[in-house]
Protein backbone atom coordinates (compact mmCIF):
# COMPACT_ATOMS: atom_id res chain seq x y z
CA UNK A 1 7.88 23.22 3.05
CA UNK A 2 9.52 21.82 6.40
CA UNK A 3 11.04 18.33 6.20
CA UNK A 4 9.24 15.14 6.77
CA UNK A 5 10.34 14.34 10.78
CA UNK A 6 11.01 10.69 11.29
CA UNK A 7 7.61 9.98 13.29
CA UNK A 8 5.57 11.31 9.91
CA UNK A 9 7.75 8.54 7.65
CA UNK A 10 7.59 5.55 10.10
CA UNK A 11 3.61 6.45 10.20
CA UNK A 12 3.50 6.44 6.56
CA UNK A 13 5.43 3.65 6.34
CA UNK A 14 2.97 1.70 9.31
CA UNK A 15 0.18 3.16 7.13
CA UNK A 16 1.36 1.77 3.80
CA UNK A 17 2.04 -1.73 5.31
CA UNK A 18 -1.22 -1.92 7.09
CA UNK A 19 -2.99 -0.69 3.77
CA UNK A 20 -1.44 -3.56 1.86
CA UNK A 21 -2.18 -6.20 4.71
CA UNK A 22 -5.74 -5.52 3.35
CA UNK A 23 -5.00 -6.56 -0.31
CA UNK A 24 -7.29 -9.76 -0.84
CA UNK A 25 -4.85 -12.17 -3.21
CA UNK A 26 -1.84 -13.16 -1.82
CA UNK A 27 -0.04 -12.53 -4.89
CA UNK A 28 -0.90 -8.60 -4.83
CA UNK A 29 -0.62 -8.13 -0.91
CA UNK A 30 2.98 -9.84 -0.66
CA UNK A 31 4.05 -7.72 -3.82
CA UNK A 32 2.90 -4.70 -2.05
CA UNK A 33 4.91 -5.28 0.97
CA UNK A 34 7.89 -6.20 -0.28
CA UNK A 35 7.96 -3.28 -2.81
CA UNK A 36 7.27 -0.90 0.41
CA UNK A 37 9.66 -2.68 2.58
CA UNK A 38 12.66 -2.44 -0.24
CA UNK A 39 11.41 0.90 -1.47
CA UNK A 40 11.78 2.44 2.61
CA UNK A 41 15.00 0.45 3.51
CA UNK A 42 16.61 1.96 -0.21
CA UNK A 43 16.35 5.40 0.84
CA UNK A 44 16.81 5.23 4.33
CA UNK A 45 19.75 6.99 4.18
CA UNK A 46 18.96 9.79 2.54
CA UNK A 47 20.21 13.26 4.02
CA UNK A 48 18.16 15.87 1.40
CA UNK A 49 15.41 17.06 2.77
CA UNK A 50 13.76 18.29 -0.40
CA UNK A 51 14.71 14.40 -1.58
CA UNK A 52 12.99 13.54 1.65
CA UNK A 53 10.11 15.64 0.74
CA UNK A 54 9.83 14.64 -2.67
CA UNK A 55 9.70 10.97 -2.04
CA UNK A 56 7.63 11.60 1.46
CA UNK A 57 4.40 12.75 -1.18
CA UNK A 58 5.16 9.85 -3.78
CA UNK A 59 4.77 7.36 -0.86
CA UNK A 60 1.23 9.41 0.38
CA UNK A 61 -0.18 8.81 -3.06
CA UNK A 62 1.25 5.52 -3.48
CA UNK A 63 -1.12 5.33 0.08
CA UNK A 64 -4.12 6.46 -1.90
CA UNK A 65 -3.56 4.15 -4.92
CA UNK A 66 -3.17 1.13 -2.63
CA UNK A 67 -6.58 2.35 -0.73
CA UNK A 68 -8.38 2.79 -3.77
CA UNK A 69 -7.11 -0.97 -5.21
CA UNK A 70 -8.22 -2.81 -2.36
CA UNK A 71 -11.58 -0.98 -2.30
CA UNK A 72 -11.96 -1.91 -6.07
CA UNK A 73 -10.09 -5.26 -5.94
CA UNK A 74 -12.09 -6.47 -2.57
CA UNK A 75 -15.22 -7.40 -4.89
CA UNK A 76 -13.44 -9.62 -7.45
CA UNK A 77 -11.39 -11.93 -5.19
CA UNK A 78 -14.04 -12.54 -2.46
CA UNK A 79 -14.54 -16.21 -3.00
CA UNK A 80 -18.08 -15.98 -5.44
CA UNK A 81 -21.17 -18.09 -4.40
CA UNK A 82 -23.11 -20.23 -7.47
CA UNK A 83 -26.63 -20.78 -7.12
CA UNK A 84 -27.40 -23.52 -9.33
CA UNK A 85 -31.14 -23.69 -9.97
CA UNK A 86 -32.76 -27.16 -10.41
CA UNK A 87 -34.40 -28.20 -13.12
CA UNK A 88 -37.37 -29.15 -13.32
């Protein structure tokens, strides 16, 4: 398998951030950036290209576990509406 080029890890890395932007609590969506942000900037310099490769697919489904959290979180942290019945 050919080598991630740089364009294909800055999109996933554009891709991840945006992704996490979407996180509804502030506590997951900051954690999610600065994991990605640290995660990217520790193996920037990393020459291997089967290393490259290797960490290229962990941050794709990384991608998909994000996308699937905010689609199941989304419900839960919306802000929930009481309708208090009177009494009569």
């Amino acid at each position: 398998m050919a080598a991630a080029s740089r364009a294909q890890v800055l999109r996933l890395y554009r891709a991840l951030l945006r992704e996490s932007q979407r996180f509804g609590g502030y506590n997951y969506r900051t954690y999610a950036i600065r994991r990605i942000r640290d995660a990217f900037r520790e193996n920037k310099n990393i020459t291997d290209s089967e290393k490259i490769e290797e960490l290229v697919n962990k941050a794709k489904a990384n991608l998909e576990i994000i996308h699937r959290q905010v689609y199941f979180l989304s419900p839960f942290l919306l802000p929930s509406i009481i309708v208090l019945e009177k009494r009569q």
